[in-house]
PDB file of N, CA and C in Angstrom:
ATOM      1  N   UNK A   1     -39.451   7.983 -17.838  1.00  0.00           N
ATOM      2  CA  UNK A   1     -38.316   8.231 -18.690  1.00  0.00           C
ATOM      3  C   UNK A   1     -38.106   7.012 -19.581  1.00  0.00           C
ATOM      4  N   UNK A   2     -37.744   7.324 -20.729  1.00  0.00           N
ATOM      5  CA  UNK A   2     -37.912   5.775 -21.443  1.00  0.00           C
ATOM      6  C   UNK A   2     -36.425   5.484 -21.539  1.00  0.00           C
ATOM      7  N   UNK A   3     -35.791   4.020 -21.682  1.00  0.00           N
ATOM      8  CA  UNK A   3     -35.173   3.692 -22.406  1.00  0.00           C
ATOM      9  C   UNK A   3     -34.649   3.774 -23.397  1.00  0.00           C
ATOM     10  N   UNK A   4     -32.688   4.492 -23.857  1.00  0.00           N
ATOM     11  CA  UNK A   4     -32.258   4.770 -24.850  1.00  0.00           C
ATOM     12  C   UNK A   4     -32.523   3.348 -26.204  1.00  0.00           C
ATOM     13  N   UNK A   5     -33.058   3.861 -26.639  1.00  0.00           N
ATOM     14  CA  UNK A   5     -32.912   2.556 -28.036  1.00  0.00           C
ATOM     15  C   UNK A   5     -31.302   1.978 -28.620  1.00  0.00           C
ATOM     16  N   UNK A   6     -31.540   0.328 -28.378  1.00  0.00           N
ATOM     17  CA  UNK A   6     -30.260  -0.092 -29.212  1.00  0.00           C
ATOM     18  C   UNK A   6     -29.435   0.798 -30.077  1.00  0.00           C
ATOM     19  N   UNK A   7     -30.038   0.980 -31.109  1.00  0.00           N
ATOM     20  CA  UNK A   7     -29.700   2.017 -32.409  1.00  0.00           C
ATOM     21  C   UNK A   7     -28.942   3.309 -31.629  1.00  0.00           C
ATOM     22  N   UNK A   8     -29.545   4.367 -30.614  1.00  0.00           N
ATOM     23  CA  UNK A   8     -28.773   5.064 -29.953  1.00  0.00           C
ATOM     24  C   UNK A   8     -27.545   4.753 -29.305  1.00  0.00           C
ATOM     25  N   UNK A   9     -27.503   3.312 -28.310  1.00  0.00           N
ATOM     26  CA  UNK A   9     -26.209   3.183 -27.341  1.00  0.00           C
ATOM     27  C   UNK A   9     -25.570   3.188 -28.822  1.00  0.00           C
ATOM     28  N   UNK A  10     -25.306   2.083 -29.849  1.00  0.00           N
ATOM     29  CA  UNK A  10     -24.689   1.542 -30.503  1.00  0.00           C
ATOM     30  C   UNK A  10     -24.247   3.027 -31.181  1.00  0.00           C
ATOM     31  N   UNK A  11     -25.077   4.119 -31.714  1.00  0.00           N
ATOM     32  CA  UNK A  11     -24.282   5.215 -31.903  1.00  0.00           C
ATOM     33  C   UNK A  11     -22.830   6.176 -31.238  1.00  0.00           C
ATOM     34  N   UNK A  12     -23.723   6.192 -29.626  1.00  0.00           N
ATOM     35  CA  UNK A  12     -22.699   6.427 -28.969  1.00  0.00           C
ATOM     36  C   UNK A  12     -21.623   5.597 -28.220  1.00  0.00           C
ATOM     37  N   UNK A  13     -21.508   4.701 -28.495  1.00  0.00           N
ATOM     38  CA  UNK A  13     -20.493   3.862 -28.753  1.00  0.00           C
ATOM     39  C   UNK A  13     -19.587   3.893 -29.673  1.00  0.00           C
ATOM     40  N   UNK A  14     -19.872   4.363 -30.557  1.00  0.00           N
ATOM     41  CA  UNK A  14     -18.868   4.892 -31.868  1.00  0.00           C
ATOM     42  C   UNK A  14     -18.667   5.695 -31.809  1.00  0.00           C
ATOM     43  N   UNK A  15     -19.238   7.149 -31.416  1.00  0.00           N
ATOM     44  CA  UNK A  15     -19.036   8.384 -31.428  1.00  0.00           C
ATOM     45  C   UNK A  15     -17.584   8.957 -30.107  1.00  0.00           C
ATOM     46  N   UNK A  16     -17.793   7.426 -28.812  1.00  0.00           N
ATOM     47  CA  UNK A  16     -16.644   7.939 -28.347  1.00  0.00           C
ATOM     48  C   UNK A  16     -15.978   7.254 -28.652  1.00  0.00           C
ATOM     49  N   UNK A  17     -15.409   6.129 -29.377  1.00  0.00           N
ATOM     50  CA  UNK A  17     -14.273   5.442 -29.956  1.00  0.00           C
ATOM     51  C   UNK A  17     -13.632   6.336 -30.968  1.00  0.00           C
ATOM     52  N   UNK A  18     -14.645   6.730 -31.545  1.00  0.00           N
ATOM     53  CA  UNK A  18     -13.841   7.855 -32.642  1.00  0.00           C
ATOM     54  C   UNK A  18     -13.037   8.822 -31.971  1.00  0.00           C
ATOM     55  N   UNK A  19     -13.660   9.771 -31.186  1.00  0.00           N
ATOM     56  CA  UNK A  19     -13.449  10.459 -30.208  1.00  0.00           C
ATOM     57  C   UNK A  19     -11.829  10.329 -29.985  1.00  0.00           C
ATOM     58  N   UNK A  20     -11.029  11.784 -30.575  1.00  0.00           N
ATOM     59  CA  UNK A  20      -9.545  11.441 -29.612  1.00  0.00           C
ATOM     60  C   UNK A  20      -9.601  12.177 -28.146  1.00  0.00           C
ATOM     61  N   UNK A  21      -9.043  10.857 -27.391  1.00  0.00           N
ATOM     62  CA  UNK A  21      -9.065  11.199 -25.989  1.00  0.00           C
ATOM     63  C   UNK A  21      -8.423  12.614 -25.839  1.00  0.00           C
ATOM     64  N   UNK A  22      -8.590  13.469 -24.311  1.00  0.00           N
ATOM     65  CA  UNK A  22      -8.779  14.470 -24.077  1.00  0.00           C
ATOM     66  C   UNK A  22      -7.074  14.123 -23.080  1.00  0.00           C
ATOM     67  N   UNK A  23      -5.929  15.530 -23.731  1.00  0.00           N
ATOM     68  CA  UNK A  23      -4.796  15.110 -23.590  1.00  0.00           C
ATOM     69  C   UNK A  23      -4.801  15.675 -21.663  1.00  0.00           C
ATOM     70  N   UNK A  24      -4.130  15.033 -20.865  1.00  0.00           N
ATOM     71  CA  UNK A  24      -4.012  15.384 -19.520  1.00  0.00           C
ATOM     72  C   UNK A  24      -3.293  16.481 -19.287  1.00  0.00           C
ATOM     73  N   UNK A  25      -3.684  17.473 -18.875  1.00  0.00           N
ATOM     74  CA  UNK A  25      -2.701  18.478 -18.799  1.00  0.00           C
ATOM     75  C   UNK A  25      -1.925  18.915 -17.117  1.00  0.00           C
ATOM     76  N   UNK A  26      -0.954  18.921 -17.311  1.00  0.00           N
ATOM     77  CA  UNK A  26       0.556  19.103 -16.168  1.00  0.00           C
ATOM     78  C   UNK A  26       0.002  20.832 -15.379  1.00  0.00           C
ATOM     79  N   UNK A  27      -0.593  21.740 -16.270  1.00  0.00           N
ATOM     80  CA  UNK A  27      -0.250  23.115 -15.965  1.00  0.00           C
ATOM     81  C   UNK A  27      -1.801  23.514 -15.293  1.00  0.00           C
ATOM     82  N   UNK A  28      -1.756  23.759 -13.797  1.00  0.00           N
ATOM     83  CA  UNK A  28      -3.327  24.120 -13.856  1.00  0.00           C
ATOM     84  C   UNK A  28      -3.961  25.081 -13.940  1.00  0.00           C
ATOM     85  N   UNK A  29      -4.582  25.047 -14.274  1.00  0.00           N
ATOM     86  CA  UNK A  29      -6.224  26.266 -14.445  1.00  0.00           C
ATOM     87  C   UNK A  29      -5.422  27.960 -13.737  1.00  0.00           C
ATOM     88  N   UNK A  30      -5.861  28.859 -14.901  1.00  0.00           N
ATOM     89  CA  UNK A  30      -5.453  30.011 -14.022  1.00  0.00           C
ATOM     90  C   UNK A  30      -5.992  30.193 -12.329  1.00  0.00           C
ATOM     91  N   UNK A  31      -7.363  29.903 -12.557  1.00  0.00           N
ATOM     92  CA  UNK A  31      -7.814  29.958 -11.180  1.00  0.00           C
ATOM     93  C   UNK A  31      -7.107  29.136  -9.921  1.00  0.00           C
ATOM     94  N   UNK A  32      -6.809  28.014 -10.249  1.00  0.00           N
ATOM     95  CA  UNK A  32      -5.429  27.077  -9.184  1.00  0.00           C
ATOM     96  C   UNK A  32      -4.512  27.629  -8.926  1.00  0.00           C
ATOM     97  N   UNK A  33      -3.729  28.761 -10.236  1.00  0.00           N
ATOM     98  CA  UNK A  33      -2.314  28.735  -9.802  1.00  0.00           C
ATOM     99  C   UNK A  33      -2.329  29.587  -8.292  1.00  0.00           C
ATOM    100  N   UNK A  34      -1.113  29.836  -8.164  1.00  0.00           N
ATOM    101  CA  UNK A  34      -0.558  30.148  -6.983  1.00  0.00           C
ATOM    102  C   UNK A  34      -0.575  31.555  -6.702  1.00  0.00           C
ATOM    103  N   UNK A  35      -1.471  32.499  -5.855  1.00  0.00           N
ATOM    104  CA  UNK A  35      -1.368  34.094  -5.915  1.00  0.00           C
ATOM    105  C   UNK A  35       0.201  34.431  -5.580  1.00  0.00           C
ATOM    106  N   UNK A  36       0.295  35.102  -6.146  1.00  0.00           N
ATOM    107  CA  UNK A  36       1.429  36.255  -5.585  1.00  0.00           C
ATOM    108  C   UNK A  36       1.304  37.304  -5.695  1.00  0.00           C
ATOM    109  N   UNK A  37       1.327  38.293  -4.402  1.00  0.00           N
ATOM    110  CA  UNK A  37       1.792  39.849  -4.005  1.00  0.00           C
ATOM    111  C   UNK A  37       2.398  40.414  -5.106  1.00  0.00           C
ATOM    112  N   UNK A  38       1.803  41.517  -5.038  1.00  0.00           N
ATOM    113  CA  UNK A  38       3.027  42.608  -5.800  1.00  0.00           C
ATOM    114  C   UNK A  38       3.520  43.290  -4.696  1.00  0.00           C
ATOM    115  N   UNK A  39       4.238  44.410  -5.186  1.00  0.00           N
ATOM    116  CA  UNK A  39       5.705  44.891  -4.462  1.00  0.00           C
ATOM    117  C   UNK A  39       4.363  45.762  -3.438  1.00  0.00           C
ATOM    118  N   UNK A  40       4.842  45.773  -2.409  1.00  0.00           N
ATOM    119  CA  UNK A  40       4.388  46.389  -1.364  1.00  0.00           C
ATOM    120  C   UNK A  40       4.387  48.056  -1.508  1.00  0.00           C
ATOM    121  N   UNK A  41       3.093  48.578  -1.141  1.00  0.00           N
ATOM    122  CA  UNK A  41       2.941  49.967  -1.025  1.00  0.00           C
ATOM    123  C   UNK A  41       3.662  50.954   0.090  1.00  0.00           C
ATOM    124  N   UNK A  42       3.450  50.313   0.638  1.00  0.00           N
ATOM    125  CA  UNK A  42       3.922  50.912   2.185  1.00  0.00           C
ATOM    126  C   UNK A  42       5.656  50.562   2.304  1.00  0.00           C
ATOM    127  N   UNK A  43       6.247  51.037   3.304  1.00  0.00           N
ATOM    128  CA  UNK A  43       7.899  50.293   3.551  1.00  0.00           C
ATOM    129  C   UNK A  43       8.026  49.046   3.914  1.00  0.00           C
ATOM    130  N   UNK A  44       8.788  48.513   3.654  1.00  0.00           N
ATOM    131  CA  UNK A  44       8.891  47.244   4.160  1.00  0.00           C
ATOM    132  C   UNK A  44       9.029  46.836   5.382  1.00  0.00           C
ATOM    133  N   UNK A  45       8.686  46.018   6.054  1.00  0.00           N
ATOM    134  CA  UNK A  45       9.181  45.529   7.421  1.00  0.00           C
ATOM    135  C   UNK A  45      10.211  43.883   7.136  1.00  0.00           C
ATOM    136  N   UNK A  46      11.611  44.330   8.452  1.00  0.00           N
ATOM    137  CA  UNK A  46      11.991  43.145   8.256  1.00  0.00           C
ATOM    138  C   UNK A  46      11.657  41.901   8.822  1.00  0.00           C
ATOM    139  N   UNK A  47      11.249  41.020   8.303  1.00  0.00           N
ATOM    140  CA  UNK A  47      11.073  39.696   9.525  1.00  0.00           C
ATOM    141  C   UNK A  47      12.542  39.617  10.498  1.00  0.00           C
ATOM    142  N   UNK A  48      12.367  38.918  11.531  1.00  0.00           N
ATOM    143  CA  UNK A  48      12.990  38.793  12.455  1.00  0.00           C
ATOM    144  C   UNK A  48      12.948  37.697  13.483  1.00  0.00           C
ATOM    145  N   UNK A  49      13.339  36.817  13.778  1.00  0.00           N
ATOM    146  CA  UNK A  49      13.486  36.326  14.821  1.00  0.00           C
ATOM    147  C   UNK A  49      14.250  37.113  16.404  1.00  0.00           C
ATOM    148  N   UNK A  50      13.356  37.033  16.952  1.00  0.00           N
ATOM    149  CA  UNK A  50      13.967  37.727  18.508  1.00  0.00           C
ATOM    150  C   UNK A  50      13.162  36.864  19.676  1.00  0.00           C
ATOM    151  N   UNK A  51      14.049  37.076  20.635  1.00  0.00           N
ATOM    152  CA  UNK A  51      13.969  36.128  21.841  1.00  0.00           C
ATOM    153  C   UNK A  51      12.983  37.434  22.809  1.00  0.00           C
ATOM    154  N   UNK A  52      12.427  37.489  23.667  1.00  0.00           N
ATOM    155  CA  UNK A  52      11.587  38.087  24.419  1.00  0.00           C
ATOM    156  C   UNK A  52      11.133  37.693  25.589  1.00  0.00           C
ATOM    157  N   UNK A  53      11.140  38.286  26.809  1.00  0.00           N
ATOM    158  CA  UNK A  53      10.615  37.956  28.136  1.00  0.00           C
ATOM    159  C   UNK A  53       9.423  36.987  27.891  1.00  0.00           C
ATOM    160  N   UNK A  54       8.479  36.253  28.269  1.00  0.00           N
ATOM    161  CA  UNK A  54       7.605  35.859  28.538  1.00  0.00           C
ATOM    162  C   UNK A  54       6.209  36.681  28.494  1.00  0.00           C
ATOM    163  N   UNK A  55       6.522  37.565  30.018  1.00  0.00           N
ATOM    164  CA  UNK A  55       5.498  38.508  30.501  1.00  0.00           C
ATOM    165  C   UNK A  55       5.194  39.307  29.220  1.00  0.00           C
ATOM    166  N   UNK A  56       6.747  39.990  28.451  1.00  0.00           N
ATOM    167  CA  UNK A  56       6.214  41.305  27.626  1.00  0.00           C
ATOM    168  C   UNK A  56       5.281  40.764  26.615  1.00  0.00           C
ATOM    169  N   UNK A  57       5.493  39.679  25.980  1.00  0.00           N
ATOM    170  CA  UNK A  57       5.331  38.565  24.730  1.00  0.00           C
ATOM    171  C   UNK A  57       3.354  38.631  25.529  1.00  0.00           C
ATOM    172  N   UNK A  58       3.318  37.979  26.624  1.00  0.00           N
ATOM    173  CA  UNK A  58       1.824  37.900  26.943  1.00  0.00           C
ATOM    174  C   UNK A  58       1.210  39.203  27.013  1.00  0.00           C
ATOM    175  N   UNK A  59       1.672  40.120  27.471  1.00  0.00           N
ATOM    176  CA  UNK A  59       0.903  41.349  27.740  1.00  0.00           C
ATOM    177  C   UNK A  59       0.575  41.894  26.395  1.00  0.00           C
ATOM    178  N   UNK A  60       1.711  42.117  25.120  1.00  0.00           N
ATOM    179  CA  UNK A  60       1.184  42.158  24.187  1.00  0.00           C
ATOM    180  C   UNK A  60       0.094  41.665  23.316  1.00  0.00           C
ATOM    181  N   UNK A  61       0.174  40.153  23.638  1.00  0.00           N
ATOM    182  CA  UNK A  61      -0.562  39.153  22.970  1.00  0.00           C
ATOM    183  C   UNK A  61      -2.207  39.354  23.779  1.00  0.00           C
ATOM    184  N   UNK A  62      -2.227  39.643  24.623  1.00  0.00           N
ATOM    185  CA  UNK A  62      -3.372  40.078  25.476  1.00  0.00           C
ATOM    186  C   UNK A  62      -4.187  41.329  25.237  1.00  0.00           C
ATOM    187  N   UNK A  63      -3.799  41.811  24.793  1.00  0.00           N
ATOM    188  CA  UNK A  63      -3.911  43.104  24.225  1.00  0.00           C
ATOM    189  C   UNK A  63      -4.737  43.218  22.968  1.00  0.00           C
ATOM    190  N   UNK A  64      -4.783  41.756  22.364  1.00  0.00           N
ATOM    191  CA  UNK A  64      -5.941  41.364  21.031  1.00  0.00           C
ATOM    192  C   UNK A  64      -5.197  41.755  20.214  1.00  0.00           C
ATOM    193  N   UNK A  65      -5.886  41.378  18.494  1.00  0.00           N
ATOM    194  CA  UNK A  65      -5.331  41.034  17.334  1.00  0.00           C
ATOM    195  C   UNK A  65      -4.990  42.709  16.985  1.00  0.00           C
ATOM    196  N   UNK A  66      -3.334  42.420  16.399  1.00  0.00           N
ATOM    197  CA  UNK A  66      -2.974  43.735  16.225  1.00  0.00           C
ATOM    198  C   UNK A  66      -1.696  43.502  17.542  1.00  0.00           C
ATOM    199  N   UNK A  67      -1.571  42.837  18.071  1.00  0.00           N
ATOM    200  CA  UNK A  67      -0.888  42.589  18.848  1.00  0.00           C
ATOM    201  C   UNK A  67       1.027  43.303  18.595  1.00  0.00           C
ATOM    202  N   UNK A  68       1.317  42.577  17.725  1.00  0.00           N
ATOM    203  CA  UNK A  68       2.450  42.924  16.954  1.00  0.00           C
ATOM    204  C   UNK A  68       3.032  44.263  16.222  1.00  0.00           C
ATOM    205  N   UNK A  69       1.649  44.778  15.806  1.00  0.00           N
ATOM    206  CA  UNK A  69       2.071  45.847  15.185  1.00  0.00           C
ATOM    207  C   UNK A  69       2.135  46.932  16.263  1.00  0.00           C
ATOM    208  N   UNK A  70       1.169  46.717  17.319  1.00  0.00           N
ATOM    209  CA  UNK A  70       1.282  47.470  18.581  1.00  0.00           C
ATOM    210  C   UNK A  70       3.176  47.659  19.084  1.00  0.00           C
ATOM    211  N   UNK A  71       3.036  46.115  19.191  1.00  0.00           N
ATOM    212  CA  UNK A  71       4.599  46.336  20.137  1.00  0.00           C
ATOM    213  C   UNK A  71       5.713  47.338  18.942  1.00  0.00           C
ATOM    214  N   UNK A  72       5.538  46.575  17.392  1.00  0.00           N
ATOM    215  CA  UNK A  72       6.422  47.872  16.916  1.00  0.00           C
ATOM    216  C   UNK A  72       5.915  49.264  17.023  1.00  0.00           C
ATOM    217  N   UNK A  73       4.912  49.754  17.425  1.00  0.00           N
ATOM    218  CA  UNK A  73       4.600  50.659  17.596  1.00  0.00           C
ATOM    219  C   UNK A  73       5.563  51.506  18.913  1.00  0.00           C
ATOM    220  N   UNK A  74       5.041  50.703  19.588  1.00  0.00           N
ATOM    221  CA  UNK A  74       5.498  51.059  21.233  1.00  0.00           C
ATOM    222  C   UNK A  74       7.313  50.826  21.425  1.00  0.00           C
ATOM    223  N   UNK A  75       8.162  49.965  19.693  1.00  0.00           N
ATOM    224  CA  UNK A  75       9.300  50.250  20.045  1.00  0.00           C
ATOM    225  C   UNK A  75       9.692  51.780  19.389  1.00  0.00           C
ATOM    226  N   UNK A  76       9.230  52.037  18.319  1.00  0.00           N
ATOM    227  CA  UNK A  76       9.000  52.972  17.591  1.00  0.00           C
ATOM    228  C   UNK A  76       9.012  54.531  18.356  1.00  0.00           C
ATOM    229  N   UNK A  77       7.969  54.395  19.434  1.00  0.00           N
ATOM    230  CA  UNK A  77       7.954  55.565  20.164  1.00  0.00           C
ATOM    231  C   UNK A  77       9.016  55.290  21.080  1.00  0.00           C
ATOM    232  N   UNK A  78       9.714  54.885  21.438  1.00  0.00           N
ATOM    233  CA  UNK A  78      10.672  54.464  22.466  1.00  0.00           C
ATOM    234  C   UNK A  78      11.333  55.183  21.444  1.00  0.00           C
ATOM    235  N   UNK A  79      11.712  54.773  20.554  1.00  0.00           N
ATOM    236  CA  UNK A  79      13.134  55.209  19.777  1.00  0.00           C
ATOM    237  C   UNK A  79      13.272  56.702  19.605  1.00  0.00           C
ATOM    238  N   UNK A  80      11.861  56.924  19.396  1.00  0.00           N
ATOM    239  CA  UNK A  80      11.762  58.529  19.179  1.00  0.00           C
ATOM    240  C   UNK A  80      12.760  59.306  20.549  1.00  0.00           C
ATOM    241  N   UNK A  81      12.281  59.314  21.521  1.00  0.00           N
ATOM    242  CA  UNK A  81      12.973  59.345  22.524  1.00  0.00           C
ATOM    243  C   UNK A  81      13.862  59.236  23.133  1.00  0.00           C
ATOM    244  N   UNK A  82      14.895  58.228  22.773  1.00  0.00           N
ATOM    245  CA  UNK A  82      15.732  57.146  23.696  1.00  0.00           C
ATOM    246  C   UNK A  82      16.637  57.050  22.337  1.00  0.00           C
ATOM    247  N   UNK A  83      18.206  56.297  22.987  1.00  0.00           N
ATOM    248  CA  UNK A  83      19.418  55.539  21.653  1.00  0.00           C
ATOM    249  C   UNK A  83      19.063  54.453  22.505  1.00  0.00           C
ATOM    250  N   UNK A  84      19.528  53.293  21.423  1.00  0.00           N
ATOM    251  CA  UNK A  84      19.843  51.778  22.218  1.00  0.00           C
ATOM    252  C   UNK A  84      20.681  51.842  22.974  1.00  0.00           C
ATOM    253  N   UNK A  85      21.748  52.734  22.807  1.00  0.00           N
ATOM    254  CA  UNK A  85      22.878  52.667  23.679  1.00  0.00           C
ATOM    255  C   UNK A  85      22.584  52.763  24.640  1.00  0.00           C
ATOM    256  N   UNK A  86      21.777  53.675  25.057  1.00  0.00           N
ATOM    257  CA  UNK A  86      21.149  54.257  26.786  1.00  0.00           C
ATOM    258  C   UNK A  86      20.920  53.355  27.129  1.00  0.00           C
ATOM    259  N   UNK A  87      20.568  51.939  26.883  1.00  0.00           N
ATOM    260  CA  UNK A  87      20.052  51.026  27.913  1.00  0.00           C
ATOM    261  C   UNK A  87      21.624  49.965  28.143  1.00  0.00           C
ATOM    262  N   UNK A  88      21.592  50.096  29.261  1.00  0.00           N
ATOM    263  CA  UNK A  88      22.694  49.445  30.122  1.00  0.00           C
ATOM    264  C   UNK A  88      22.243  47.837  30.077  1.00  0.00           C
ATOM    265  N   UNK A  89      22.876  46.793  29.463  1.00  0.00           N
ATOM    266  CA  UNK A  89      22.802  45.624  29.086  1.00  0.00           C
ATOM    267  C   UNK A  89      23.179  44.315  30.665  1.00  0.00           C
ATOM    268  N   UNK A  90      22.892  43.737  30.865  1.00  0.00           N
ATOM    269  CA  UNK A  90      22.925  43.393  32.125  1.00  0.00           C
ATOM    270  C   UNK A  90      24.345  42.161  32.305  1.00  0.00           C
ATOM    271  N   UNK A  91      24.870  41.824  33.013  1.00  0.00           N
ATOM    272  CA  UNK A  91      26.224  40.675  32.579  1.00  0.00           C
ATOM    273  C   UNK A  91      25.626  39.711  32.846  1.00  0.00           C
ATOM    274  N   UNK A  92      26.133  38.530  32.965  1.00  0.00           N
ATOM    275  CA  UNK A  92      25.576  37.027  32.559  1.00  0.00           C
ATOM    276  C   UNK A  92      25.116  36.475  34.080  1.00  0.00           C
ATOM    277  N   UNK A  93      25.057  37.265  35.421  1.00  0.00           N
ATOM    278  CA  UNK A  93      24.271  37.196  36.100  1.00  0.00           C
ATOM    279  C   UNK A  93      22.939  38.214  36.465  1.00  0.00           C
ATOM    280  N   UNK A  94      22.946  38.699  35.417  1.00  0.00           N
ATOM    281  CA  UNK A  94      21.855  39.235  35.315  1.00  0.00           C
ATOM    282  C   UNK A  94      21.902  40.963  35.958  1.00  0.00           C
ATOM    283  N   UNK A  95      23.109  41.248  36.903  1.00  0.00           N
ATOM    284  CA  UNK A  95      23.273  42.504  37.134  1.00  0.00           C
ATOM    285  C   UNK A  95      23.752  43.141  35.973  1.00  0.00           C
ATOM    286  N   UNK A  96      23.375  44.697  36.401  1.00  0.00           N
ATOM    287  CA  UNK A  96      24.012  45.853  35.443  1.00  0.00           C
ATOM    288  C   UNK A  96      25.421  46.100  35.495  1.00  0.00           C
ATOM    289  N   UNK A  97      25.944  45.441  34.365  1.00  0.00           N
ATOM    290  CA  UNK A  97      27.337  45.864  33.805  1.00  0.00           C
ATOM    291  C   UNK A  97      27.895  47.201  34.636  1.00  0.00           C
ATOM    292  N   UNK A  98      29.255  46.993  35.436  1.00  0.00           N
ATOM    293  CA  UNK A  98      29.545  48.128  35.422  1.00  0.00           C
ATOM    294  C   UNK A  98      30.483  49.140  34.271  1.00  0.00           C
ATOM    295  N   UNK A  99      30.064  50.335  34.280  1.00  0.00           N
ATOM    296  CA  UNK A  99      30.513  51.242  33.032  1.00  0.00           C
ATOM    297  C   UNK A  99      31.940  51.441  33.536  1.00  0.00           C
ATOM    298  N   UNK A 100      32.954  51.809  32.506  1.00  0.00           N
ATOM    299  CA  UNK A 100      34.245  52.312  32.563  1.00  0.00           C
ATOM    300  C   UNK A 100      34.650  53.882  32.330  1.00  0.00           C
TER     301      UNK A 100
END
């Protein structure tokens, strides 16, 4: 490979002094920005925080990926069936409330 000749550097040496620098830009690249979802096809589900036994939480989770949508599944068919009310709530020692 040979050696650029004097006469060349000394060109490009001028060619980037002339050169206006290349302005920094704040906004990035379509490909960087940030995806966002569109509106969902299906119904929505609400997030939730809820507290849960241990056991039920593992047995689900044991059960492999899909885990979650299972258990709403399995509350889902419950409901079909059943009111919340029907289930007798327990008092703060843990026995069943008595009814009035």
């Amino acid at each position: 490979m040979e050696r650029p000749s004097d006469q060349h550097i000394a060109h490009r040496r001028r060619s980037a002094r002339d050169c206006p620098r290349a302005e920094v830009s704040t906004v990035a690249p379509p490909q960087e920005e940030a995806r966002k979802r569109g509106p969902q096809k299906a119904p929505r589900k609400v997030p939730l925080s809820i507290r849960l036994f241990p056991e039920i939480v593992e047995a689900f989770r044991a059960s492999g990926p899909g885990w979650q949508q299972r258990m709403n599944l399995a509350l889902l068919q419950w409901l079909s069936a059943n009111s919340p009310t029907d289930v007798a709530l327990p008092d703060r020692r843990g026995q069943p409330r008595k009814t009035q």
